[in-house]
C-alpha atoms as a PDB file:
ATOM      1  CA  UNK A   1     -48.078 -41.937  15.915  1.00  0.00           C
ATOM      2  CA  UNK A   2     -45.889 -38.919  17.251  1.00  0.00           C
ATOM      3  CA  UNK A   3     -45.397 -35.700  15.029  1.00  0.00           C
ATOM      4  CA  UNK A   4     -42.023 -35.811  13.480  1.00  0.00           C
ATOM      5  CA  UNK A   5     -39.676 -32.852  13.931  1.00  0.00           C
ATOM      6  CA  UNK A   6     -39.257 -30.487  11.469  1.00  0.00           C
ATOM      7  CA  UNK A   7     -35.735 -30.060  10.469  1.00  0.00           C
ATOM      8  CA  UNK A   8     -34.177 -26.898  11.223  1.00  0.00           C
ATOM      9  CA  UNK A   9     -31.378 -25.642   9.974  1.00  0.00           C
ATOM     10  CA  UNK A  10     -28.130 -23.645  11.048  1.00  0.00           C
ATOM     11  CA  UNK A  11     -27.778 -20.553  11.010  1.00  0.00           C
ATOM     12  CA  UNK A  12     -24.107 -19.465  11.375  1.00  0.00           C
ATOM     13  CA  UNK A  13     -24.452 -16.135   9.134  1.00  0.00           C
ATOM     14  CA  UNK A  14     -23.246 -17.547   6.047  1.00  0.00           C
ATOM     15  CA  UNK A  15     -24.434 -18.060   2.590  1.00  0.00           C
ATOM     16  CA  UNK A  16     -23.527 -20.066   0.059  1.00  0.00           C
ATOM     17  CA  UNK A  17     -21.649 -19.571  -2.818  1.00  0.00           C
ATOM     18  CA  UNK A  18     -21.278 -22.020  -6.135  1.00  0.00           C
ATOM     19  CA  UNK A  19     -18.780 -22.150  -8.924  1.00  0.00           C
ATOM     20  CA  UNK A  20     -18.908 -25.136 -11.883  1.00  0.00           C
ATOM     21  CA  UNK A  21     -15.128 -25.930 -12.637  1.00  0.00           C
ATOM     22  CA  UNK A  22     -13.035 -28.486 -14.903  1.00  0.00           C
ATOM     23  CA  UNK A  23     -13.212 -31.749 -13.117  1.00  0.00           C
ATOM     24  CA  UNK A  24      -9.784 -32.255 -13.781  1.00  0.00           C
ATOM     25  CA  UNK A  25      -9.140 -29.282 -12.064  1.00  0.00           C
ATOM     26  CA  UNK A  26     -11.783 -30.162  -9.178  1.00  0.00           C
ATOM     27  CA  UNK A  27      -9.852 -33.634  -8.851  1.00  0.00           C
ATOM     28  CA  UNK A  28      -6.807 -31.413  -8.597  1.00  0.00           C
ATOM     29  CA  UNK A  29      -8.325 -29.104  -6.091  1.00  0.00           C
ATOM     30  CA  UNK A  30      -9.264 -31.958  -3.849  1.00  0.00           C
ATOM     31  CA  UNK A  31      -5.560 -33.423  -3.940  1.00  0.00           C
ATOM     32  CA  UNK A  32      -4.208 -30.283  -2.479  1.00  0.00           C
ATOM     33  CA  UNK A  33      -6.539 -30.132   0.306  1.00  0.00           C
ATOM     34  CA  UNK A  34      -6.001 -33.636   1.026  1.00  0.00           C
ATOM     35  CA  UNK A  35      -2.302 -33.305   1.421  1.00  0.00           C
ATOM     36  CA  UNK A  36      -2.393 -30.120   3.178  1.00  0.00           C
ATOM     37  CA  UNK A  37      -5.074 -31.857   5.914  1.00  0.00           C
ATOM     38  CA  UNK A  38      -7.763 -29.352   5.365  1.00  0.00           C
ATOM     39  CA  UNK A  39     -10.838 -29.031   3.709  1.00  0.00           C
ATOM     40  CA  UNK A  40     -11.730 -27.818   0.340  1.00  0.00           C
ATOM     41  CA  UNK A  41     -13.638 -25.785   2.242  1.00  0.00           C
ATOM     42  CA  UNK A  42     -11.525 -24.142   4.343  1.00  0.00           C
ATOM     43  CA  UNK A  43      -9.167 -23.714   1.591  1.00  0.00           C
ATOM     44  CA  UNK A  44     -11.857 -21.827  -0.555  1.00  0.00           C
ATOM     45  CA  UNK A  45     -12.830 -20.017   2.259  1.00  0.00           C
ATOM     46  CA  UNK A  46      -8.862 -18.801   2.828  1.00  0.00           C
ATOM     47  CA  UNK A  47      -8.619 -17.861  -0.840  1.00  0.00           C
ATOM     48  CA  UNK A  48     -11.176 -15.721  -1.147  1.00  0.00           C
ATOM     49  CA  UNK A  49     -10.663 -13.697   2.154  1.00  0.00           C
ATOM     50  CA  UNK A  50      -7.479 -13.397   0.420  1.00  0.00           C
ATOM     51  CA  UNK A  51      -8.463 -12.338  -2.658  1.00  0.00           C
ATOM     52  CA  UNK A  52     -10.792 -10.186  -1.458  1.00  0.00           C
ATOM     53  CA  UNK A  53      -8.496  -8.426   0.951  1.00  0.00           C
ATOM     54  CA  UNK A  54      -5.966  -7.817  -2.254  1.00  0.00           C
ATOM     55  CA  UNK A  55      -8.004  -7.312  -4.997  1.00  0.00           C
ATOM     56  CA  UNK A  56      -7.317  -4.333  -7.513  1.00  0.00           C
ATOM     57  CA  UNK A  57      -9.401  -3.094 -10.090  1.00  0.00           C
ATOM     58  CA  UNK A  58      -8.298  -3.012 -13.790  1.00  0.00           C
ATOM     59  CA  UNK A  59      -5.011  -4.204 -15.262  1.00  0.00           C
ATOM     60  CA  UNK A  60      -1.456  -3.760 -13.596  1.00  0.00           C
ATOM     61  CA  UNK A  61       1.020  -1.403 -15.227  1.00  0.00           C
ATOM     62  CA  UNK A  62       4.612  -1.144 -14.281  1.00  0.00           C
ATOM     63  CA  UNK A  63       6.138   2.470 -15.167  1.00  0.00           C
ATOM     64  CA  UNK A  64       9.880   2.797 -16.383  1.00  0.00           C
ATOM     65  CA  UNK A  65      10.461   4.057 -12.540  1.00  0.00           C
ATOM     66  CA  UNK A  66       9.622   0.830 -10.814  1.00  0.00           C
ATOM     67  CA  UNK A  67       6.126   1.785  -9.859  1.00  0.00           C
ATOM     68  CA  UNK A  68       3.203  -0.651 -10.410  1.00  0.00           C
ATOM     69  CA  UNK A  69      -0.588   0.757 -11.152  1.00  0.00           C
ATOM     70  CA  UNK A  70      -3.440  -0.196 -12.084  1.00  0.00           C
ATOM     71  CA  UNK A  71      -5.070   1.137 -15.063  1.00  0.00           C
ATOM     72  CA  UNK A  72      -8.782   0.874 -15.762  1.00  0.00           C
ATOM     73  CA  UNK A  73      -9.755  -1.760 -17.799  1.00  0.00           C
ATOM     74  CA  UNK A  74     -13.376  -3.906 -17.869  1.00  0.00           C
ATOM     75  CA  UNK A  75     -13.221  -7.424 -17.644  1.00  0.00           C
ATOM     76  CA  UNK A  76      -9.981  -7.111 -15.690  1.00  0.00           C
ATOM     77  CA  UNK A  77      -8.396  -7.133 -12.221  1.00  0.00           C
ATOM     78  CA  UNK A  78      -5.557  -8.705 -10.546  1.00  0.00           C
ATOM     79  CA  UNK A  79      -4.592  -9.721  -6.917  1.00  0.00           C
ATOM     80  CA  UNK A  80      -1.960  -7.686  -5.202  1.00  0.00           C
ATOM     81  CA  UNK A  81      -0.921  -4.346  -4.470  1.00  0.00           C
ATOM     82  CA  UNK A  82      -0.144  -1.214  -5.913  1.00  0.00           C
ATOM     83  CA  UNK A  83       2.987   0.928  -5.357  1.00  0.00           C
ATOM     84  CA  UNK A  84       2.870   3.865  -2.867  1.00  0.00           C
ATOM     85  CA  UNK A  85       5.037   6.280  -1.125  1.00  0.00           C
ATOM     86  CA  UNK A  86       5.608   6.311   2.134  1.00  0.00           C
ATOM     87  CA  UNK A  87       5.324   9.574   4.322  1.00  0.00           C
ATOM     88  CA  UNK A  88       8.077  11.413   5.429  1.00  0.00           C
ATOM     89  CA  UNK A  89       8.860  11.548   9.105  1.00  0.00           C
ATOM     90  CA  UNK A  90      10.023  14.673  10.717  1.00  0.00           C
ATOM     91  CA  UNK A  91      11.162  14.452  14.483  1.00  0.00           C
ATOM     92  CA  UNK A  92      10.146  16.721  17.155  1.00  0.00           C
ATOM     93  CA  UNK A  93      12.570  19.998  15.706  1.00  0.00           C
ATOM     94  CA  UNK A  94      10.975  19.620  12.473  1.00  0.00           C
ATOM     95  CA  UNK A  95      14.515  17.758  10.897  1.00  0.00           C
ATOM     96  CA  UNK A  96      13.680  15.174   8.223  1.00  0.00           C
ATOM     97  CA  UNK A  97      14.371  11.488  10.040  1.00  0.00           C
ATOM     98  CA  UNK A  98      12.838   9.332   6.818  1.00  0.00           C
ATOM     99  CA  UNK A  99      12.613  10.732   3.860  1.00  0.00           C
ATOM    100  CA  UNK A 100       9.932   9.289   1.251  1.00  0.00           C
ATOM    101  CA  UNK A 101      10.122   6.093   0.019  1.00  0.00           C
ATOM    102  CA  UNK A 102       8.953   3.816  -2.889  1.00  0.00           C
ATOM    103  CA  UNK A 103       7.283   0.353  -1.900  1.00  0.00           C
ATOM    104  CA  UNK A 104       6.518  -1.795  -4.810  1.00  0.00           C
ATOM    105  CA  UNK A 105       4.052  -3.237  -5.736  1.00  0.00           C
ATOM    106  CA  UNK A 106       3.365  -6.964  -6.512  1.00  0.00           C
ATOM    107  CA  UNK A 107       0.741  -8.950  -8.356  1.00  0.00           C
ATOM    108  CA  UNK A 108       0.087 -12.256  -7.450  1.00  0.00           C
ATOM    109  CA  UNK A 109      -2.317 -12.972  -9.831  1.00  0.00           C
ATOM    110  CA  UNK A 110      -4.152 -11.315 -12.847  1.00  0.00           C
ATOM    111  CA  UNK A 111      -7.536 -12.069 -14.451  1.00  0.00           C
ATOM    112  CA  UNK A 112      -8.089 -10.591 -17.617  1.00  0.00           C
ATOM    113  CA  UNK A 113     -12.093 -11.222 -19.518  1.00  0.00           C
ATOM    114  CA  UNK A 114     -12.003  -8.441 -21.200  1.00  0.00           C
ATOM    115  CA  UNK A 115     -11.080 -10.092 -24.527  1.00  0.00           C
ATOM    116  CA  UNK A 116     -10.036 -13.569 -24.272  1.00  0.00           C
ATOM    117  CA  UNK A 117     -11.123 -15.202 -21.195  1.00  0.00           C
ATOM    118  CA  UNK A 118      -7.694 -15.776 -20.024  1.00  0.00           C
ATOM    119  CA  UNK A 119      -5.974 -16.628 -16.718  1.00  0.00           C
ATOM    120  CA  UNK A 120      -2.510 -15.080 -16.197  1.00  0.00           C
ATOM    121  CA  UNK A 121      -0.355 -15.267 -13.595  1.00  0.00           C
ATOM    122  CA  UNK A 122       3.318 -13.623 -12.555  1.00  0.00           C
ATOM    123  CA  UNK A 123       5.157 -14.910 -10.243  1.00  0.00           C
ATOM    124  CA  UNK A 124       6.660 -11.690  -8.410  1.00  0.00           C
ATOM    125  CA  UNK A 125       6.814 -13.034  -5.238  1.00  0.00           C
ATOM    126  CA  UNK A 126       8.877 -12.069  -2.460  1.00  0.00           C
ATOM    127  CA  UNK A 127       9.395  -8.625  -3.363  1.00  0.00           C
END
């Protein structure tokens, strides 16, 4: 009798990563992928790169002035982007062409463990 093969498997440089959820929320999940004609997968996959890419530290404050922070707090973070000021430009005589500018900040999203294990979003999008 011949030798059977051994199985080998792929290598494509990434690992895998588990989470246990709801399975209402799994079923949920699913239905969006379905009706956007991609794969959970993929969807995950876009999610975190995004979250990842716009992920702050601690919980976001919003001063008096418009400007959004984030101020240190364990258990909590939240997806988006702080305020900052923009530099001024100068042209080649040295005269001010742009002065500084506030751009605000958004959140997206905000996870906050630090006491009660809650979700919280804000919808502040498009600004």
């Amino acid at each position: 009798m011949g030798k059977k093969k051994q199985a080998r498997s792929v290598n494509d440089g990434k690992v895998r990563l588990e989470t246990r959820i709801d399975p209402k929320i799994a079923d949920q999940f699913r239905a969006i992928a379905e009706e956007a004609g991609v794969s959970v997968n993929q969807i995950l996959q876009g999610l975190i790169i995004w979250a990842t890419d716009n992920a702050v530290q601690g919980t976001p404050v919003e001063t008096d002035a418009g400007e959004l922070y984030a101020e240190p707090r364990p258990g909590c973070l939240f997806v988006g982007q702080e305020s900052f000021f923009t530099d001024e430009e100068f042209d080649e005589n040295g005269q001010l062409i742009a002065p500084t500018k506030l751009v605000p900040g958004v959140v997206h999203l905000v996870l906050d463990f630090s006491v009660q294990n809650a979700i919280r979003t804000r919808a502040n999008r498009g600004q």
